[in-house]
C-alpha atoms as a PDB file:
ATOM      1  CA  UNK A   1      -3.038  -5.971 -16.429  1.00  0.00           C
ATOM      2  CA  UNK A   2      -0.355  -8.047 -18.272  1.00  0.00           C
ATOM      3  CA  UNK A   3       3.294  -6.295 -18.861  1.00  0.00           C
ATOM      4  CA  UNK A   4       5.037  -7.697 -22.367  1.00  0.00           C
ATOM      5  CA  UNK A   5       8.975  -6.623 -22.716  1.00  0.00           C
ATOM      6  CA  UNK A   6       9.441  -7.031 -26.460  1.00  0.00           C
ATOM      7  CA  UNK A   7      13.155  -6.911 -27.599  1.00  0.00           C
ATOM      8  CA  UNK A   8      14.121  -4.206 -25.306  1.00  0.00           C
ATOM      9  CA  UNK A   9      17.896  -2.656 -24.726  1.00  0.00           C
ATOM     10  CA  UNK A  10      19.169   0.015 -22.911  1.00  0.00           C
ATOM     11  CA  UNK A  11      22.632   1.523 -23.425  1.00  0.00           C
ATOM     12  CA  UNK A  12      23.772   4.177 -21.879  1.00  0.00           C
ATOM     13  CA  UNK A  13      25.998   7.417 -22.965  1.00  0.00           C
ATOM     14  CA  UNK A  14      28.938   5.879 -21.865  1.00  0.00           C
ATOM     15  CA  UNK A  15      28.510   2.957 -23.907  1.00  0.00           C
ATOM     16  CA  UNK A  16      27.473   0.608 -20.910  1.00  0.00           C
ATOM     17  CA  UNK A  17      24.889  -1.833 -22.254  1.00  0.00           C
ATOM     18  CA  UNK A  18      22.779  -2.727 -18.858  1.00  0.00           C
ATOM     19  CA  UNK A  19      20.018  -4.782 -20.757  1.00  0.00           C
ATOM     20  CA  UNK A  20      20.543  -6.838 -24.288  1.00  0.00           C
ATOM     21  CA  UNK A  21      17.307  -7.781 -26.450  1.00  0.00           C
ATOM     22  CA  UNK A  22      15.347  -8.657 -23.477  1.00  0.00           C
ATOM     23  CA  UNK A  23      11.832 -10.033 -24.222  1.00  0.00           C
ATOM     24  CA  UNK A  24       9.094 -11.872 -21.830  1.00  0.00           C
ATOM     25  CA  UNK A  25       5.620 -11.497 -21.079  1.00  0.00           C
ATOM     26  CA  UNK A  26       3.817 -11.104 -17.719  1.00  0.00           C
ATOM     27  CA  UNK A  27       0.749 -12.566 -17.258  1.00  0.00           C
ATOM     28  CA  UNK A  28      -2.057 -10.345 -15.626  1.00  0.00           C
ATOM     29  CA  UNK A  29      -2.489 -11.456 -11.552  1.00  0.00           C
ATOM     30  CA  UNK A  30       0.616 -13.239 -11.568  1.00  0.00           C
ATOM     31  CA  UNK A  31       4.184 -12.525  -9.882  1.00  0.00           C
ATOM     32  CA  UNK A  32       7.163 -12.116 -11.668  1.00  0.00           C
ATOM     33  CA  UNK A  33      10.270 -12.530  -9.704  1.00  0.00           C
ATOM     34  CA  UNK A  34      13.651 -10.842 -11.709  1.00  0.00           C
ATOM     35  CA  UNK A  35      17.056 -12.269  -9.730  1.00  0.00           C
ATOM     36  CA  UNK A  36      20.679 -12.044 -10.971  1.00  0.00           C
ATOM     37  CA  UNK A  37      23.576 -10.485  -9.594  1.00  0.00           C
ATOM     38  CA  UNK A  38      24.210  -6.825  -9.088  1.00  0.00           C
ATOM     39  CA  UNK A  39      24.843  -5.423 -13.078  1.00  0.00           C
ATOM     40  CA  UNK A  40      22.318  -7.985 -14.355  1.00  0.00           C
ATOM     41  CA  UNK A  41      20.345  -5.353 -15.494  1.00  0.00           C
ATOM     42  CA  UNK A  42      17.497  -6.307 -13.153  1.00  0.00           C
ATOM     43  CA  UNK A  43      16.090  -2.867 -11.926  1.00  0.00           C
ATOM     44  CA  UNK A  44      16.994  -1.461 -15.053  1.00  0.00           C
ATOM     45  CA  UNK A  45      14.231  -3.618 -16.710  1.00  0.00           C
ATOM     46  CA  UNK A  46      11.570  -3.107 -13.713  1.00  0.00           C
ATOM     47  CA  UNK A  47      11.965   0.595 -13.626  1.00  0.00           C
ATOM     48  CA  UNK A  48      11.676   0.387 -17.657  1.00  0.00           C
ATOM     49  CA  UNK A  49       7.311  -0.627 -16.762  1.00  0.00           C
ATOM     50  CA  UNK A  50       6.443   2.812 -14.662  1.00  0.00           C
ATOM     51  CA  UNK A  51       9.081   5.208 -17.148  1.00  0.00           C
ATOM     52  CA  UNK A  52      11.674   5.757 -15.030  1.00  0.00           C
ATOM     53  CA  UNK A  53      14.038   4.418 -17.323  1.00  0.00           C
ATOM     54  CA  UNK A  54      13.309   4.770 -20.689  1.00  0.00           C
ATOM     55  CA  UNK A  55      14.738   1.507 -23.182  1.00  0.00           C
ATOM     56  CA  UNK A  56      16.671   2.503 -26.167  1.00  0.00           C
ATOM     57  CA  UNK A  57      15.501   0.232 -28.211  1.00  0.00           C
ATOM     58  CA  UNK A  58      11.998  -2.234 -27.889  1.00  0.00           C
ATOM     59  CA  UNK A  59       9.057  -1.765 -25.918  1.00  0.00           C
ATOM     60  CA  UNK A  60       7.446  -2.103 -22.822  1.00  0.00           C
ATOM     61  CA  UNK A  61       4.017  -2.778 -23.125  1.00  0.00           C
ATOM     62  CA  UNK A  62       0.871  -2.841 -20.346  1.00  0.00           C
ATOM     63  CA  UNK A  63      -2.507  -4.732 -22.025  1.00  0.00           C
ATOM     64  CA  UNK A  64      -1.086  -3.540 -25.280  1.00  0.00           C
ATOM     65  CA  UNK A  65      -0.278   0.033 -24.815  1.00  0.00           C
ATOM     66  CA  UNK A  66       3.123   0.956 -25.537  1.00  0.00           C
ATOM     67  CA  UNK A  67       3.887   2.872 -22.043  1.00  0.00           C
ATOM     68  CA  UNK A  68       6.167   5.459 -24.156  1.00  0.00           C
ATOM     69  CA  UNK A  69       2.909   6.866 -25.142  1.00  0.00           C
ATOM     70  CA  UNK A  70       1.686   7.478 -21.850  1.00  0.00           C
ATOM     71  CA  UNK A  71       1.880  10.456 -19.698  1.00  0.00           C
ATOM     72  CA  UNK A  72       4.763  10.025 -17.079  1.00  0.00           C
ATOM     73  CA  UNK A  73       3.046  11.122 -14.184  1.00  0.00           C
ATOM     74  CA  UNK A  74      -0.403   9.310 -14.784  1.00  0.00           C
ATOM     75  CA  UNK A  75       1.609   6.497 -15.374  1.00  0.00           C
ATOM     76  CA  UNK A  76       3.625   6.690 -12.094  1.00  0.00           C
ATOM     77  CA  UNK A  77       0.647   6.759 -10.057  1.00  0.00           C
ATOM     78  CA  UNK A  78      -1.274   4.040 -11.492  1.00  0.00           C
ATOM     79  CA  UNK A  79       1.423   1.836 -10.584  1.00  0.00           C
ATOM     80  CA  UNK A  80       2.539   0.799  -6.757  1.00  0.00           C
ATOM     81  CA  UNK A  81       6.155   1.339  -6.182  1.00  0.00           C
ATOM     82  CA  UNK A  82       7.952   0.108  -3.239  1.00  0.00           C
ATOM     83  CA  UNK A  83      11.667   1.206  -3.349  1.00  0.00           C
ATOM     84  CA  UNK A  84      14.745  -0.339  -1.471  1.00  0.00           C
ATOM     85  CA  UNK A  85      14.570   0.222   2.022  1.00  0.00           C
ATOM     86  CA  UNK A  86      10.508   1.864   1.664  1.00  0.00           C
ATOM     87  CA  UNK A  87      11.678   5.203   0.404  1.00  0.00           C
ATOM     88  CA  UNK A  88       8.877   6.668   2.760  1.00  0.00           C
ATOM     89  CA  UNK A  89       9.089  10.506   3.605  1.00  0.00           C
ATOM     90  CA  UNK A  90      10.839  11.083   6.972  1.00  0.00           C
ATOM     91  CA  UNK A  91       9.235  14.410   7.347  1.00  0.00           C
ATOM     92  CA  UNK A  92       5.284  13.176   7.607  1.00  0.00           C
ATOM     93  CA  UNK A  93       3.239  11.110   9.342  1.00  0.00           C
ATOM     94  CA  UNK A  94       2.961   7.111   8.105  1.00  0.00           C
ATOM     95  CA  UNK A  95      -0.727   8.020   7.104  1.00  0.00           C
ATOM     96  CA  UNK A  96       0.131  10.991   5.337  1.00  0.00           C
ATOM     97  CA  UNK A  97       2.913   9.116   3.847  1.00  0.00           C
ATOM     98  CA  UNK A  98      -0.101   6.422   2.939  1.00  0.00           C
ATOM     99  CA  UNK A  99      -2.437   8.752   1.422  1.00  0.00           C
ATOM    100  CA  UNK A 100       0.165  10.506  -0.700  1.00  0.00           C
ATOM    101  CA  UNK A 101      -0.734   9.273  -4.227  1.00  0.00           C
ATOM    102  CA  UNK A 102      -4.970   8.812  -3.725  1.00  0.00           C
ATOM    103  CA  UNK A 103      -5.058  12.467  -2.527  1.00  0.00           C
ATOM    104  CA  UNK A 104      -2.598  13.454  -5.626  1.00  0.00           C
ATOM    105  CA  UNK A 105      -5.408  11.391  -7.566  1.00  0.00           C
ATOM    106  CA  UNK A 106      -8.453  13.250  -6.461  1.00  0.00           C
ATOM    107  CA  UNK A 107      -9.715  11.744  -3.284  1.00  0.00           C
ATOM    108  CA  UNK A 108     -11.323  13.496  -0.944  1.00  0.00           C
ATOM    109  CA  UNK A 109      -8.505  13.066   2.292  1.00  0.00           C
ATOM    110  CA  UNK A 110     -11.014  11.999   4.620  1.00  0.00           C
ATOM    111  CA  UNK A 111     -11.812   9.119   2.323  1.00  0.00           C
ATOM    112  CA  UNK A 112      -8.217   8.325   1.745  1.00  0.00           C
ATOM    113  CA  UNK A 113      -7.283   8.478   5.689  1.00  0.00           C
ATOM    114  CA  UNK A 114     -10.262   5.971   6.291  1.00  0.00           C
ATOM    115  CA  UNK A 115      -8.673   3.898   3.019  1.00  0.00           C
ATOM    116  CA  UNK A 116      -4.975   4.335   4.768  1.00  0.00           C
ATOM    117  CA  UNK A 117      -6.260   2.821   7.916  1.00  0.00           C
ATOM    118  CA  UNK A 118      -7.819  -0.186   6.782  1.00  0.00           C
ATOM    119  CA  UNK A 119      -4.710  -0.783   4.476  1.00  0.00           C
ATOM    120  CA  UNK A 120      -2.341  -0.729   7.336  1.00  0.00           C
ATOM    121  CA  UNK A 121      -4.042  -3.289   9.143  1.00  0.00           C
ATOM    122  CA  UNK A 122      -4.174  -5.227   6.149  1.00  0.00           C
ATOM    123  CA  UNK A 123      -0.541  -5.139   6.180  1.00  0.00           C
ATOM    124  CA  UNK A 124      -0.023  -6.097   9.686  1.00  0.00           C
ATOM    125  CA  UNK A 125       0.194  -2.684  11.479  1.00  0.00           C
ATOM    126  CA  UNK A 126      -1.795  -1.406  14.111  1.00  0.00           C
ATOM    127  CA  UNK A 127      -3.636   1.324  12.793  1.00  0.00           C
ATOM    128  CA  UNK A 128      -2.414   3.365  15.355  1.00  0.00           C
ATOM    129  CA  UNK A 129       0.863   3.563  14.198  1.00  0.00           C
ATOM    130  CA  UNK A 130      -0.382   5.830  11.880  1.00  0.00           C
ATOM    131  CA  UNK A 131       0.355   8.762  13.366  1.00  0.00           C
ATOM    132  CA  UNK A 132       3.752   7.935  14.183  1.00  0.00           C
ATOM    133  CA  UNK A 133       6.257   9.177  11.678  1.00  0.00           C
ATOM    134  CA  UNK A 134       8.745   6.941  10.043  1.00  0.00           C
ATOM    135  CA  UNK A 135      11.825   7.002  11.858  1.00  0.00           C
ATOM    136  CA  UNK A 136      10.216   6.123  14.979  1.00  0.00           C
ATOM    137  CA  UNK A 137       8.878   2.796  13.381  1.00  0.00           C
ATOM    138  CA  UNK A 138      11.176  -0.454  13.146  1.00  0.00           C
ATOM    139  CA  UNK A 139      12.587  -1.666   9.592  1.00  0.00           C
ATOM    140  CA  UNK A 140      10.233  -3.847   9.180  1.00  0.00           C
ATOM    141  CA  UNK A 141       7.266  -1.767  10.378  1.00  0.00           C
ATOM    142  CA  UNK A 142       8.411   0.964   7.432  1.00  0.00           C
ATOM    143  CA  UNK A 143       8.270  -1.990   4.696  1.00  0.00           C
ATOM    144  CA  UNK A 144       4.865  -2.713   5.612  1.00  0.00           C
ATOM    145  CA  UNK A 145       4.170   0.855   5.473  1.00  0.00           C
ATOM    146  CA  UNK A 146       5.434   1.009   2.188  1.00  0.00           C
ATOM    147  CA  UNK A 147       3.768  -1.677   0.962  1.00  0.00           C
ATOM    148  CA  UNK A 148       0.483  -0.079   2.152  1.00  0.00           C
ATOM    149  CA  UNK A 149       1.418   3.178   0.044  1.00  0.00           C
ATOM    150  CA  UNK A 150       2.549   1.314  -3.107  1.00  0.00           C
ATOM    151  CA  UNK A 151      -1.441  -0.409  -2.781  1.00  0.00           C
ATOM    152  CA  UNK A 152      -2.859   3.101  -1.781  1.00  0.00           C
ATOM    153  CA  UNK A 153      -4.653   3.862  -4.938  1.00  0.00           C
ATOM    154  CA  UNK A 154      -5.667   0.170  -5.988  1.00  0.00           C
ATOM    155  CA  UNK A 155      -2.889  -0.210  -8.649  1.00  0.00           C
ATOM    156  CA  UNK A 156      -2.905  -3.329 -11.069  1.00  0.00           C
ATOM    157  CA  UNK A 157       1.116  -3.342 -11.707  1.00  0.00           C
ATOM    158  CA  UNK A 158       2.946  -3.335  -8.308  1.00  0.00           C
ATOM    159  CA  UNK A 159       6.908  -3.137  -9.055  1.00  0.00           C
ATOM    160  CA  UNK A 160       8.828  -4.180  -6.071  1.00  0.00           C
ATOM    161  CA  UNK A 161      12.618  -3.297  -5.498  1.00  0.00           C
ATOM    162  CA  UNK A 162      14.473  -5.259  -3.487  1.00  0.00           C
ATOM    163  CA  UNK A 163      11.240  -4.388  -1.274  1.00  0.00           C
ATOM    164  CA  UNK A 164      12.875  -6.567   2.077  1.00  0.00           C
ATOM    165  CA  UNK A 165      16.715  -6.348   1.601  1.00  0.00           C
ATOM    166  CA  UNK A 166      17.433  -4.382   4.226  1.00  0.00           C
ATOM    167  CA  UNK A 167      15.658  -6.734   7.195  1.00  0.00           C
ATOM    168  CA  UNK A 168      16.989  -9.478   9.285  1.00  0.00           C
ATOM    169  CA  UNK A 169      16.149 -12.954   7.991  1.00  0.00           C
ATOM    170  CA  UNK A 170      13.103 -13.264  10.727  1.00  0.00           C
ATOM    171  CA  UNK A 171      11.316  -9.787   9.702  1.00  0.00           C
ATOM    172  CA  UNK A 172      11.825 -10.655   6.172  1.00  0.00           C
ATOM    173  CA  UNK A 173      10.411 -14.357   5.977  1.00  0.00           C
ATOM    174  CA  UNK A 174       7.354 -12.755   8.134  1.00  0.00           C
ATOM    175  CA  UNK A 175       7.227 -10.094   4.938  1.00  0.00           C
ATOM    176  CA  UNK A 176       7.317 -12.149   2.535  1.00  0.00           C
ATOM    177  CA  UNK A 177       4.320 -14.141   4.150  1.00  0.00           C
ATOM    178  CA  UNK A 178       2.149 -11.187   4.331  1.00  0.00           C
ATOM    179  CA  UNK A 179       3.140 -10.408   0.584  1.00  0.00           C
ATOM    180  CA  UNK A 180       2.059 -14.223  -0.511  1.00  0.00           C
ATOM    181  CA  UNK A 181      -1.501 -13.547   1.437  1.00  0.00           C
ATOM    182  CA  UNK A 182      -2.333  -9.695  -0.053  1.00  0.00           C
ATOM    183  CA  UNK A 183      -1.633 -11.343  -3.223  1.00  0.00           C
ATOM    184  CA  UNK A 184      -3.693 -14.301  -2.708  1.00  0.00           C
ATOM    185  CA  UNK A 185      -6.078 -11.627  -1.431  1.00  0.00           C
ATOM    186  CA  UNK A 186      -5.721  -8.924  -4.235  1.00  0.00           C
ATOM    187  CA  UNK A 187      -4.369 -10.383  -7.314  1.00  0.00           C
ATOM    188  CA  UNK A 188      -1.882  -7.833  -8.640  1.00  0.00           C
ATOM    189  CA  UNK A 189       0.559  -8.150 -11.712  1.00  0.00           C
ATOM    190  CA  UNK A 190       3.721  -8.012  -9.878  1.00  0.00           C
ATOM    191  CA  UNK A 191       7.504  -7.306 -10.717  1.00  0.00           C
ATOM    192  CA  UNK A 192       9.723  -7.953  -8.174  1.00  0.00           C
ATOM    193  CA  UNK A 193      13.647  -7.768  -8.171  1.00  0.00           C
ATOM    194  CA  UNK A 194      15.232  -9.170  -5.718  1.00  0.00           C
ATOM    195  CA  UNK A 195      19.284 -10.931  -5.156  1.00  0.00           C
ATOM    196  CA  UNK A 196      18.271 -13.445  -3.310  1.00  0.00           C
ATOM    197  CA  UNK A 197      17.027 -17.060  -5.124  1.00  0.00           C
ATOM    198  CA  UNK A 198      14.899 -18.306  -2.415  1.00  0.00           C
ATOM    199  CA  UNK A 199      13.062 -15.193  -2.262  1.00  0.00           C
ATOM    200  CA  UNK A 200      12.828 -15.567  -6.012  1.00  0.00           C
ATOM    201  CA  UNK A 201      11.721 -19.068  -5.686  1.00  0.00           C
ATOM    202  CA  UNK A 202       9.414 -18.007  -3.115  1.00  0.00           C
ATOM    203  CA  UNK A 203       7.104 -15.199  -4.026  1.00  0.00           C
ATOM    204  CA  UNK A 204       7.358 -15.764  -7.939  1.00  0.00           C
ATOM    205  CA  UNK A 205       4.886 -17.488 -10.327  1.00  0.00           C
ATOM    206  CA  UNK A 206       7.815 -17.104 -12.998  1.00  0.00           C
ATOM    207  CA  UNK A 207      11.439 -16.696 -12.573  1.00  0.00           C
ATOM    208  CA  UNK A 208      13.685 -15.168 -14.452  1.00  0.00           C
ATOM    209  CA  UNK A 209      17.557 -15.661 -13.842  1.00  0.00           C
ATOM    210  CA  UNK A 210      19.957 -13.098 -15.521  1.00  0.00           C
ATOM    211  CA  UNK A 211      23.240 -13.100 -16.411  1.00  0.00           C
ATOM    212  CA  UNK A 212      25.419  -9.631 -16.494  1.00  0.00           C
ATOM    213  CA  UNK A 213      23.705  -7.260 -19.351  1.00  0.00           C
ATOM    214  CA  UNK A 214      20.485  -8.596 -19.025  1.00  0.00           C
ATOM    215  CA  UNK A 215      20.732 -12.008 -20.485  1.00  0.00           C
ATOM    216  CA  UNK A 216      18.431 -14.535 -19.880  1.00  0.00           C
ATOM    217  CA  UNK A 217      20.163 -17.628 -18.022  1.00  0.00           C
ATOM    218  CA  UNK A 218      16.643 -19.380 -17.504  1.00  0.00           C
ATOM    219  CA  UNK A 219      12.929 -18.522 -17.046  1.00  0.00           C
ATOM    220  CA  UNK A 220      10.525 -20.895 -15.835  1.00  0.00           C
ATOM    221  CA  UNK A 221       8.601 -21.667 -12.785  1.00  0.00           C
ATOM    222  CA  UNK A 222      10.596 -22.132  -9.096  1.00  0.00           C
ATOM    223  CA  UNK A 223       9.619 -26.204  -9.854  1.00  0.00           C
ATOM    224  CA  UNK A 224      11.107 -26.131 -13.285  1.00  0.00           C
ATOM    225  CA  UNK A 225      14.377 -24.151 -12.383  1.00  0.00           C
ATOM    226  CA  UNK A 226      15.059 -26.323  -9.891  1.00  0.00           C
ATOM    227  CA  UNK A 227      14.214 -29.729 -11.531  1.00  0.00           C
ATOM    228  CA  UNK A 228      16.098 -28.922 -14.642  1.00  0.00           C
ATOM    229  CA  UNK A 229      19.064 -25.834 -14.221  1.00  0.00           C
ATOM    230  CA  UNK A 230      19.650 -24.849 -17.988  1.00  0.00           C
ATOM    231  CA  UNK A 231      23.268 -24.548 -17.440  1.00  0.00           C
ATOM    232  CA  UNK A 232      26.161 -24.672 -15.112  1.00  0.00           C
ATOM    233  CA  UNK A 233      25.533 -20.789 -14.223  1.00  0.00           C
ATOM    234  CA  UNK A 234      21.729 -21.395 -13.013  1.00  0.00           C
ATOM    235  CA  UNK A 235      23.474 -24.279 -11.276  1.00  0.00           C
ATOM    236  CA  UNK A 236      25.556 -22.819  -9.390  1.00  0.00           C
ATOM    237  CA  UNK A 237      23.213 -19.382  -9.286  1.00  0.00           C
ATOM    238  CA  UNK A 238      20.425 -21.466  -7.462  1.00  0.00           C
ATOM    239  CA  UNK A 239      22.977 -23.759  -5.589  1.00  0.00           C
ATOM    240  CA  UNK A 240      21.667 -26.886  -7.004  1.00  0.00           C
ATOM    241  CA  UNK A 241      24.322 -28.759  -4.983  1.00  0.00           C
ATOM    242  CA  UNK A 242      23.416 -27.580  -1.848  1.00  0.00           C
ATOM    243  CA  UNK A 243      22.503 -29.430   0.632  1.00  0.00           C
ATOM    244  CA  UNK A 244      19.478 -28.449   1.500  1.00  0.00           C
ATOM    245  CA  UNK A 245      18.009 -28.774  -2.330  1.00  0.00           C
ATOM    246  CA  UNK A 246      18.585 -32.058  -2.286  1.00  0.00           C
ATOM    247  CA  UNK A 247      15.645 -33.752  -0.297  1.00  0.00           C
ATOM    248  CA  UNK A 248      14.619 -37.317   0.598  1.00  0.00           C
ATOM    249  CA  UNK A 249      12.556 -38.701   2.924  1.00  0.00           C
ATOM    250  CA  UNK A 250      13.213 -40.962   6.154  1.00  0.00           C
ATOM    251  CA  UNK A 251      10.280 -43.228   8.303  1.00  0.00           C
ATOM    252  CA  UNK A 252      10.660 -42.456  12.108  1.00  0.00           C
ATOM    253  CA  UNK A 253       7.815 -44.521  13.982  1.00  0.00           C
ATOM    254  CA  UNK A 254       5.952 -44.796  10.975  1.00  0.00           C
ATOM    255  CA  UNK A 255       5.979 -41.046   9.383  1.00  0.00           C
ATOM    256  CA  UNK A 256       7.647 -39.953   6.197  1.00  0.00           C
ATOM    257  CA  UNK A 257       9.779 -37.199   7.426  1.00  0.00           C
ATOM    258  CA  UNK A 258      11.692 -35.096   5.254  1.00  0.00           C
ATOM    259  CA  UNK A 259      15.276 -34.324   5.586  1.00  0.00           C
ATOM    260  CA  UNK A 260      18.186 -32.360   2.939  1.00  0.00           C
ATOM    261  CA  UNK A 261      21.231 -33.620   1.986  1.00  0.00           C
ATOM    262  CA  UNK A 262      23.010 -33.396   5.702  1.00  0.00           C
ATOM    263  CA  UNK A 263      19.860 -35.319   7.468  1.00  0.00           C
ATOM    264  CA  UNK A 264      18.196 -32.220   8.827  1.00  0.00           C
ATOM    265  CA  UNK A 265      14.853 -31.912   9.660  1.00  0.00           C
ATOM    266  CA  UNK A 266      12.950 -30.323   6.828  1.00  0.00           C
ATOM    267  CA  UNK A 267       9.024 -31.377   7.234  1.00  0.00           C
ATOM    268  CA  UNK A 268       7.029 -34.493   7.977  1.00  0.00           C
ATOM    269  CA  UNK A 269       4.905 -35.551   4.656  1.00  0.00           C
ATOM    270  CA  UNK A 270       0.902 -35.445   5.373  1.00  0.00           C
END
């Protein structure tokens, strides 16, 4: 399912304007990856696809539906959500927690515990974590979890906040791997908001960079960003000066190896 954001604003009561005239269009299967800093209007935007925020002005449309016109809660479930730091429910099991929106939906539970299991190993967990709850899992373990519950019902749209903030660098690079293969795997329409640009640059097909109030800086692919920064604030946003952006490549005993800007190691070209 393809997501189109055509001129869309929100202002709140107090006169805050958190997104200006924001329009772009997400293609279906691919991964859009929304960065900026915190006030960039961001999550505002993603939550804007499942209803959780509604826009003031514009639309938000999924394969050409205007998603004003559709029920709220059929909505919600059709979509994977995977909150900052999983949002699971401390109070049940992980495969309870897994099976939450499939049984909501109509699926028998015994089908939906047999679904739950196969979806946490697909994630990386061993299935019998499942009857552990939450809070006796590691950080990372409850991201994978939540991943597995946001894919629970077989949504096309999965909206991903911030989805591996709250990890150390290790866990997250190790999430963000297992994100790249379920996608290869499942080929959802993704929205993902994240801070950080080499996440952004990472997991997204299309990157959008925002300024404060929802402005686009730049949109393009990872390559195109980085080959061309529109302006001095995607510049310095991406840290096009940094070292390690700025690559070249060195023969040691006859093999092209690749090193940044400071002459560490990045690669060896095959």
């Amino acid at each position: 399912m393809g997501i189109e954001f055509s001129g869309v604003s929100k202002t709140y009561p107090d006169g805050t304007e958190a997104v200006a005239e924001f329009s772009c269009s997400v293609p279906s299967h691919r991964t859009l990856a929304l960065v900026g800093t915190s006030g960039s209007g961001k999550t505002t935007l993603m939550r804007m696809v499942n209803r959780m925020i509604d826009p003031t002005t514009g639309t938000v449309l999924i394969d050409g539906s205007d998603v004003r016109d559709l029920d709220k809660v059929a909505l919600r479930r059709s979509i994977g959500y995977v909150p900052q730091a999983g949002g699971l429910l401390p109070h049940r099991k992980v495969i309870d927690n897994v099976t939450t929106v499939p049984v909501l939906c109509g699926t028998p539970k015994a089908q939906a515990r047999a679904d739950a299991l196969e979806l946490l190993a697909k994630v990386g967990l061993d299935p019998s974590l499942a009857k552990r709850y939450p809070g006796q899992l590691s950080g990372g373990q409850q991201q994978r979890v939540a991943v597995a519950r946001a894919l629970a019902a077989d949504p096309n749209i999965l909206l991903m906040d911030e989805p591996f903030g709250a990890v150390d660098p290790i866990v997250r690079r190790d999430l963000q791997d297992q994100l790249l293969a379920l996608q290869s795997e499942l080929g959802k329409t993704i929205v993902l908001v994240t801070h950080d640009i080499d996440e952004a640059f990472r997991l997204g097909d299309q990157v959008i960079i925002l300024r404060t109030g929802g402005i686009i800086a730049q949109s393009g692919s990872p390559q195109e960003i980085v080959a061309a920064p529109a302006n001095d604030f995607v510049r310095d946003f991406i840290g096009a000066d940094r070292a390690e952006r700025t690559l070249r490549t060195v023969d040691l005993d006859g093999r092209q190896v690749v090193v940044d800007g400071d002459d560490r190691p990045v690669g060896v070209l095959s």
